[in-house]
PDB file of N, CA and C in Angstrom:
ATOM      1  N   UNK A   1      16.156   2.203  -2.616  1.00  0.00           N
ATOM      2  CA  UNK A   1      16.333   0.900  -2.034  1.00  0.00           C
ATOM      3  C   UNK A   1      14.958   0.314  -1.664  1.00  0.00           C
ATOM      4  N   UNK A   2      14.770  -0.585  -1.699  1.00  0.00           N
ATOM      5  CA  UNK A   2      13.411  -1.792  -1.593  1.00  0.00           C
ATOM      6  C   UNK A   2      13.258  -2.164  -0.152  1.00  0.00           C
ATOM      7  N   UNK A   3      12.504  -1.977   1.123  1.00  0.00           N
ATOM      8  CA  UNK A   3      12.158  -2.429   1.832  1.00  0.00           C
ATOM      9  C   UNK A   3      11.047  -3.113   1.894  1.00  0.00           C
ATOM     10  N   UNK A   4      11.128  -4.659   2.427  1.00  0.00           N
ATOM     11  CA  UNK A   4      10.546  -5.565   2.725  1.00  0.00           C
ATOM     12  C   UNK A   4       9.918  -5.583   3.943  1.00  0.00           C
ATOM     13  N   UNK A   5      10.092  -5.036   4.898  1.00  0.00           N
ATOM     14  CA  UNK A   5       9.705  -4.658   6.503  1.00  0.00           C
ATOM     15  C   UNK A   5       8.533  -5.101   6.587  1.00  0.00           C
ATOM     16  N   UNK A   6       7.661  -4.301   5.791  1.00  0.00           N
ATOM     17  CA  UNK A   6       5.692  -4.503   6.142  1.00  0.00           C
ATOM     18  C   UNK A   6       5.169  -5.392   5.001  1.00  0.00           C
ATOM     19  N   UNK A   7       6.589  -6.625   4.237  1.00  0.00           N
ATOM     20  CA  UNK A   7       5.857  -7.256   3.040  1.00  0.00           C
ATOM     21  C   UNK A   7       4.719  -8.222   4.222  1.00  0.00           C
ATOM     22  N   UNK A   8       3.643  -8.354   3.492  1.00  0.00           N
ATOM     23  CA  UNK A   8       2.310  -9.587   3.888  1.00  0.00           C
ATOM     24  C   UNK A   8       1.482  -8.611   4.617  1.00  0.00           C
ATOM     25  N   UNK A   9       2.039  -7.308   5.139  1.00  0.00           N
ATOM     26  CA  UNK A   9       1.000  -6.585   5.753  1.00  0.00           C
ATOM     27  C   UNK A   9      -0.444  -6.494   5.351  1.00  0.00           C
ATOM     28  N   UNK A  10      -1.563  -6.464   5.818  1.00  0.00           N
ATOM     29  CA  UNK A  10      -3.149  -5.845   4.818  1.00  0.00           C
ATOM     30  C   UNK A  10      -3.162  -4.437   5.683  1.00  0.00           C
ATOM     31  N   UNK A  11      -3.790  -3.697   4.482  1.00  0.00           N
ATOM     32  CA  UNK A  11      -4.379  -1.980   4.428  1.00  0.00           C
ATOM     33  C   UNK A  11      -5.262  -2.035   3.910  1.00  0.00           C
ATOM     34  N   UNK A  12      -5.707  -0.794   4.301  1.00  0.00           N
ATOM     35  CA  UNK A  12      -7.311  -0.344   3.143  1.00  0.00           C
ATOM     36  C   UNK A  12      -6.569   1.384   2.907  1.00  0.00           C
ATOM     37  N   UNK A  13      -7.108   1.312   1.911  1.00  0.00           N
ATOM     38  CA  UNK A  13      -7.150   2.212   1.140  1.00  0.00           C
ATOM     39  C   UNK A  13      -8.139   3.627   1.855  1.00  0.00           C
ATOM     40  N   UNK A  14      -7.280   4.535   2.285  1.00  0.00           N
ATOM     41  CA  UNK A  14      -8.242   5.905   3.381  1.00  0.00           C
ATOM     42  C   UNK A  14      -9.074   6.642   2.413  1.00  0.00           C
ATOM     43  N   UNK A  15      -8.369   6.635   1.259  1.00  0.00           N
ATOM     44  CA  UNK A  15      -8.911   7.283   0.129  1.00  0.00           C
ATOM     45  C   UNK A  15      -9.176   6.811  -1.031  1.00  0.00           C
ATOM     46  N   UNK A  16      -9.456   7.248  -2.336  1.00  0.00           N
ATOM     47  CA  UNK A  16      -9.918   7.082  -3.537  1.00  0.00           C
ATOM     48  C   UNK A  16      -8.209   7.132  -3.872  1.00  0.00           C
ATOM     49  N   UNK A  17      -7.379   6.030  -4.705  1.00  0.00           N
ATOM     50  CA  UNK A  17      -6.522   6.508  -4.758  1.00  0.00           C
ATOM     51  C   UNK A  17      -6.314   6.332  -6.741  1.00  0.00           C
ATOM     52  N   UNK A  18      -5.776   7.697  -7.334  1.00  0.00           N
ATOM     53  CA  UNK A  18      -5.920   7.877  -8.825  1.00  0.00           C
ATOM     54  C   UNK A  18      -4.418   7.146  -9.356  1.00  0.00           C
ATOM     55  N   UNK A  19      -4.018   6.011  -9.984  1.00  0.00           N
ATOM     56  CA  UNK A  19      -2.891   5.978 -10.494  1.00  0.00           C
ATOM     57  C   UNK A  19      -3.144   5.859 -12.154  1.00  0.00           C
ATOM     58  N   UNK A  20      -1.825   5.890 -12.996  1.00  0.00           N
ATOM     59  CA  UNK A  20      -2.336   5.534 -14.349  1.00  0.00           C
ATOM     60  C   UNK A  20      -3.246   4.472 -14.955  1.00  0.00           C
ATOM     61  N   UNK A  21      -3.357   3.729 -14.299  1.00  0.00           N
ATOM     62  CA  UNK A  21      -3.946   2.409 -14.821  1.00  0.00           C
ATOM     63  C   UNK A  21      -5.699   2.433 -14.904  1.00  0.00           C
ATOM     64  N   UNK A  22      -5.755   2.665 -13.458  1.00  0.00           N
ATOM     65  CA  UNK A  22      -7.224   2.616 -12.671  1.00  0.00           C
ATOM     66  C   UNK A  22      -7.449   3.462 -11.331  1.00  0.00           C
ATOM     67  N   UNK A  23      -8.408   3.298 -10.613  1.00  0.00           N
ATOM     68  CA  UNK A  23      -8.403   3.759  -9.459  1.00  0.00           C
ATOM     69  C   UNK A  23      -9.452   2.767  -8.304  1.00  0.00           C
ATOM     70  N   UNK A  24      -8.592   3.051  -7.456  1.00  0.00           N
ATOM     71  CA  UNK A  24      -8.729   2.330  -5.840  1.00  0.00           C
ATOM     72  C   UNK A  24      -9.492   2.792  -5.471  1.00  0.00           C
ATOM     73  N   UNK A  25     -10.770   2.550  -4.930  1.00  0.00           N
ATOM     74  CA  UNK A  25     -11.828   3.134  -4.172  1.00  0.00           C
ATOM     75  C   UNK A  25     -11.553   2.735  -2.839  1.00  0.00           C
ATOM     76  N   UNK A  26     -12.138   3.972  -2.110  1.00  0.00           N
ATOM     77  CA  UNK A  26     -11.768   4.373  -0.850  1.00  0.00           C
ATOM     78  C   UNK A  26     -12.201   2.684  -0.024  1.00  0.00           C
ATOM     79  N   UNK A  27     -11.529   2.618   1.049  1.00  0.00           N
ATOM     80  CA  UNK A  27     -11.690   1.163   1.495  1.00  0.00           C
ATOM     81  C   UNK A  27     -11.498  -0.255   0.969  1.00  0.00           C
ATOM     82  N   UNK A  28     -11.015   0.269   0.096  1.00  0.00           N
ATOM     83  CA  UNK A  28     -10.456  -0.996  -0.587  1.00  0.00           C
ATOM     84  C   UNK A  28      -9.285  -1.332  -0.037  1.00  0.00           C
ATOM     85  N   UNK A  29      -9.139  -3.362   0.105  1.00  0.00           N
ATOM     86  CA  UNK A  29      -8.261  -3.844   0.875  1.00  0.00           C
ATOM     87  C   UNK A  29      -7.136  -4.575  -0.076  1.00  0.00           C
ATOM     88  N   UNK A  30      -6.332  -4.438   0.471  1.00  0.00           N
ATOM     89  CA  UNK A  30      -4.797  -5.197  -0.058  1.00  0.00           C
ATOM     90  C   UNK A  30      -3.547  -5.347   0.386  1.00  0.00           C
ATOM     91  N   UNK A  31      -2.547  -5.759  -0.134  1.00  0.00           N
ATOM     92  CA  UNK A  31      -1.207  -6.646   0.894  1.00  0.00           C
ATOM     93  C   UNK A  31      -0.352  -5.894   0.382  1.00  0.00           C
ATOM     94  N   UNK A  32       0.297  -5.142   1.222  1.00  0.00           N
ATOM     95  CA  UNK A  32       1.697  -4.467   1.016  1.00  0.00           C
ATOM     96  C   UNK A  32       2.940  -5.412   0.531  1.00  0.00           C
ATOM     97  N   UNK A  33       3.470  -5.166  -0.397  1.00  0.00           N
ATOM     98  CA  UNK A  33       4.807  -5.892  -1.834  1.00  0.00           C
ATOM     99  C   UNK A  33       6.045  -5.038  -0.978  1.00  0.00           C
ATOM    100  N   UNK A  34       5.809  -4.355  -1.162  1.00  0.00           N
ATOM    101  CA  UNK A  34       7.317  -3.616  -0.217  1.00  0.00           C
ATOM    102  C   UNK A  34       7.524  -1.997  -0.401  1.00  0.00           C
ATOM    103  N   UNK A  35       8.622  -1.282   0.079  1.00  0.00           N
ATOM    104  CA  UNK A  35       8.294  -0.045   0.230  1.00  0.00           C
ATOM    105  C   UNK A  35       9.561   0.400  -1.082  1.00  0.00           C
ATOM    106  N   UNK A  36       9.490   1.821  -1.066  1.00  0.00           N
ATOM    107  CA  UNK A  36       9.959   1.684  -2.362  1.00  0.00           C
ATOM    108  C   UNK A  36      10.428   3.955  -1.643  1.00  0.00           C
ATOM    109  N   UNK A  37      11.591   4.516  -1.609  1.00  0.00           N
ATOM    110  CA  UNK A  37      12.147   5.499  -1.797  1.00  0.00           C
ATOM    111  C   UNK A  37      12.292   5.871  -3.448  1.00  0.00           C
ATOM    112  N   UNK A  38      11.649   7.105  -3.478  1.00  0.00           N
ATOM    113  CA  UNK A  38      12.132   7.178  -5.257  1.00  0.00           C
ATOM    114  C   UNK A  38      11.936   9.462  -4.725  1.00  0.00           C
ATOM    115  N   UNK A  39      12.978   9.764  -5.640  1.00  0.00           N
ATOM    116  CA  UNK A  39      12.879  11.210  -5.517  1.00  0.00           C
ATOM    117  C   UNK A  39      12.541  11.998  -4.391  1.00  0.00           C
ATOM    118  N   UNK A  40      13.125  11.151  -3.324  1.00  0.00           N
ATOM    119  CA  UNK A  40      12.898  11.979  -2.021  1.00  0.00           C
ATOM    120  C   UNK A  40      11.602  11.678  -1.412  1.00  0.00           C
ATOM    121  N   UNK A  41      10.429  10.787  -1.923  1.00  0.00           N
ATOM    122  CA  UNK A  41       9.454  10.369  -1.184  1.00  0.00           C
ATOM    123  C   UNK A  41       8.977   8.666  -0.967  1.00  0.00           C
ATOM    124  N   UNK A  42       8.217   8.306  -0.512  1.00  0.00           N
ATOM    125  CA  UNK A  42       7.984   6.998   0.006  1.00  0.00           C
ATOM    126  C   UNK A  42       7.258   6.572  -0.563  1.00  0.00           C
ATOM    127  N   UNK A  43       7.388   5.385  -1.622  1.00  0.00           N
ATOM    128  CA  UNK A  43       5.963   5.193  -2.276  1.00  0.00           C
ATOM    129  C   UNK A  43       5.612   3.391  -1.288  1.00  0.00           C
ATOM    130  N   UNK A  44       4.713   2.801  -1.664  1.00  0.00           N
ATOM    131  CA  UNK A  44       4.332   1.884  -1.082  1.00  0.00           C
ATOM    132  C   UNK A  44       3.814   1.220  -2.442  1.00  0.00           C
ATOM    133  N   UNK A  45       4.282  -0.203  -2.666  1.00  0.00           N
ATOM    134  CA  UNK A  45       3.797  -1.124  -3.582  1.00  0.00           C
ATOM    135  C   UNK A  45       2.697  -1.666  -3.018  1.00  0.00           C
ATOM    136  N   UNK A  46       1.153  -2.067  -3.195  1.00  0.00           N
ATOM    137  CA  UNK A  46       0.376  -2.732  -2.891  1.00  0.00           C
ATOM    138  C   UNK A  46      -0.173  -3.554  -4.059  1.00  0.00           C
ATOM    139  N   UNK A  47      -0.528  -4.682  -3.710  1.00  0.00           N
ATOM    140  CA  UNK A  47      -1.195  -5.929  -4.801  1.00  0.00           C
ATOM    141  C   UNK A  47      -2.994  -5.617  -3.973  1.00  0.00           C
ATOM    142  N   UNK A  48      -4.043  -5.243  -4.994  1.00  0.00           N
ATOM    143  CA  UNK A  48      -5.111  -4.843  -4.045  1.00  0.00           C
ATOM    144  C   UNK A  48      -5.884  -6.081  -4.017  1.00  0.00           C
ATOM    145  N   UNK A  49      -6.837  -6.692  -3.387  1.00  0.00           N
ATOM    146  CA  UNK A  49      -7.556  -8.219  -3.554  1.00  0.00           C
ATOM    147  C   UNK A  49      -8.075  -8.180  -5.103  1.00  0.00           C
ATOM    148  N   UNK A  50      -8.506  -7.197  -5.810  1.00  0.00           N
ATOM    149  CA  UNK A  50      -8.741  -7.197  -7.024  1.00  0.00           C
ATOM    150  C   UNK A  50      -8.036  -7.446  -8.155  1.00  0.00           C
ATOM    151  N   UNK A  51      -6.673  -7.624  -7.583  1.00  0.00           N
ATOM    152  CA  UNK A  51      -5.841  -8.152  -8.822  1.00  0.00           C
ATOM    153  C   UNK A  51      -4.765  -6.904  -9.023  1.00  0.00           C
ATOM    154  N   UNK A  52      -5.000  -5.468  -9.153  1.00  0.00           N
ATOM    155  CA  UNK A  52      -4.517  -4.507  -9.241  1.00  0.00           C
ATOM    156  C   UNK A  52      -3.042  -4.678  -8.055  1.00  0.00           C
ATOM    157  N   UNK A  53      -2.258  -4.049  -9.182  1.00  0.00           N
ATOM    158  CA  UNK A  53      -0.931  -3.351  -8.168  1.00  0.00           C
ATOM    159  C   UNK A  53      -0.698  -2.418  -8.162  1.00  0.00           C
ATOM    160  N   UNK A  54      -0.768  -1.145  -6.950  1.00  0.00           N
ATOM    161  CA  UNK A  54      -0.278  -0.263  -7.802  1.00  0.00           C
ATOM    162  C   UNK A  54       0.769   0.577  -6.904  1.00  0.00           C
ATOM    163  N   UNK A  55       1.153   1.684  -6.638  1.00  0.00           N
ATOM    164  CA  UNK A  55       2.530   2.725  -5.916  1.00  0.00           C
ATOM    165  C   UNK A  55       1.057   3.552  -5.390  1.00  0.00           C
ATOM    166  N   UNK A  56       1.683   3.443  -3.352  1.00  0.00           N
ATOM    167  CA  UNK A  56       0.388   4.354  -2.844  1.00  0.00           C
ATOM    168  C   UNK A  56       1.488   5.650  -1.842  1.00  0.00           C
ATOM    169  N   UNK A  57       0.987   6.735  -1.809  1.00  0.00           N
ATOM    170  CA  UNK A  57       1.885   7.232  -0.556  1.00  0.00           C
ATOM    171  C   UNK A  57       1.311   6.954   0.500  1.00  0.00           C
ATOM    172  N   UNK A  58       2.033   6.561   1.885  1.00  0.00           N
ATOM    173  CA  UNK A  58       1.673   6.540   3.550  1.00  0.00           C
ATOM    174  C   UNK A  58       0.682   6.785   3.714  1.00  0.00           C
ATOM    175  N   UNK A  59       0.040   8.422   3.203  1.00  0.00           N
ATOM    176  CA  UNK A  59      -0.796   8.876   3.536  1.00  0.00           C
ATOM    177  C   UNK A  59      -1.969   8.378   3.221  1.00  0.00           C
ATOM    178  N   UNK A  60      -2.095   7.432   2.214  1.00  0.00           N
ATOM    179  CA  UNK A  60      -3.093   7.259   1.451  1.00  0.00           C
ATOM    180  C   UNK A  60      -3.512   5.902   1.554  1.00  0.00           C
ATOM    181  N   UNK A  61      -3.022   5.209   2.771  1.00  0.00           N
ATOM    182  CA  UNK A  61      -3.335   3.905   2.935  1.00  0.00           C
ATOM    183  C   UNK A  61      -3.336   3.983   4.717  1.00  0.00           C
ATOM    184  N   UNK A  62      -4.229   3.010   5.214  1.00  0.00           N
ATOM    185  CA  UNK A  62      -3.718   2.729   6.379  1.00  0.00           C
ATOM    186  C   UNK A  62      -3.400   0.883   6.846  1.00  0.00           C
ATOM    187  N   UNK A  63      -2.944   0.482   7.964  1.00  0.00           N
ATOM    188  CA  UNK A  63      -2.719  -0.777   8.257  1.00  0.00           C
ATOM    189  C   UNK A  63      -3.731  -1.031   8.996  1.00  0.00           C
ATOM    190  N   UNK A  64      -4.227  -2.403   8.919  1.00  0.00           N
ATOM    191  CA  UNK A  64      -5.396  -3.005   9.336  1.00  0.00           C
ATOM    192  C   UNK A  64      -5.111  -4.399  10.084  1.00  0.00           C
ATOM    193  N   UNK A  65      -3.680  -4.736  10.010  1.00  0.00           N
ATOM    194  CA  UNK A  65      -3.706  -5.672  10.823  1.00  0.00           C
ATOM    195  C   UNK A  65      -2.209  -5.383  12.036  1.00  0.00           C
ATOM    196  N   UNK A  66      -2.508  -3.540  12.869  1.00  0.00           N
ATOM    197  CA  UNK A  66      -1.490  -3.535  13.317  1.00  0.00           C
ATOM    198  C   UNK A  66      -0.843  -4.815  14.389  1.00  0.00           C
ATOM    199  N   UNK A  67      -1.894  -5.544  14.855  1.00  0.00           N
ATOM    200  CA  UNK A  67      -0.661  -6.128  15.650  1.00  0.00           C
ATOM    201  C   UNK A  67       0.300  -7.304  15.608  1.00  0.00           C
ATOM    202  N   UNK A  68       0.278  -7.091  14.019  1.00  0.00           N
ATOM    203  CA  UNK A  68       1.865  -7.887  13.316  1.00  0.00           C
ATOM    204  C   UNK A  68       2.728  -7.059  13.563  1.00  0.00           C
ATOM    205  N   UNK A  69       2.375  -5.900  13.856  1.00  0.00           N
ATOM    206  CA  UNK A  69       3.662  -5.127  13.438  1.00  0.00           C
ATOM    207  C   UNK A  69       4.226  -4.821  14.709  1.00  0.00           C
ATOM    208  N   UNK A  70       4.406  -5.484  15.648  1.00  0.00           N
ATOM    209  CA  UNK A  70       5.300  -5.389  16.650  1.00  0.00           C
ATOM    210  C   UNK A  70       5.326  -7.118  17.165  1.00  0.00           C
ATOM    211  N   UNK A  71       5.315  -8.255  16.637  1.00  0.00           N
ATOM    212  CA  UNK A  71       5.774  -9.593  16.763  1.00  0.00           C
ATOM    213  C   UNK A  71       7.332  -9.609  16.289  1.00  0.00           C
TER     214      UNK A  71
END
């Protein structure tokens, strides 16, 4: 199921993150698309300012503009 909860959120990237396409260098910033359950884990859709989209886990991102997230 698709959660929308943290869509418009910004993160940076904690780590180097490797997907098929390309890879995210550590600190790199971008807007959370929505959350995404698949096989028992949590992936996270992000659109990065570079144009890139890609599936991050929790761990591998953090939020940078927490205090949306309790308005």
């Amino acid at each position: 199921m698709i959660d929308t909860s943290l869509l418009g959120l910004r993160c940076r990237a904690a780590q180097n993150i490797f997907s098929g396409q390309e890879t995210v260098r550590s600190a790199s910033v971008g807007t959370i698309q929505y959350e995404l359950e698949s096989l028992g884990r949590l992936l996270i859709n992000i659109r990065w300012d570079n144009g890139a989209t890609s599936f991050t886990l929790p761990q591998e991102i953090e939020i940078i503009d927490t205090d949306l997230l309790w308005q």
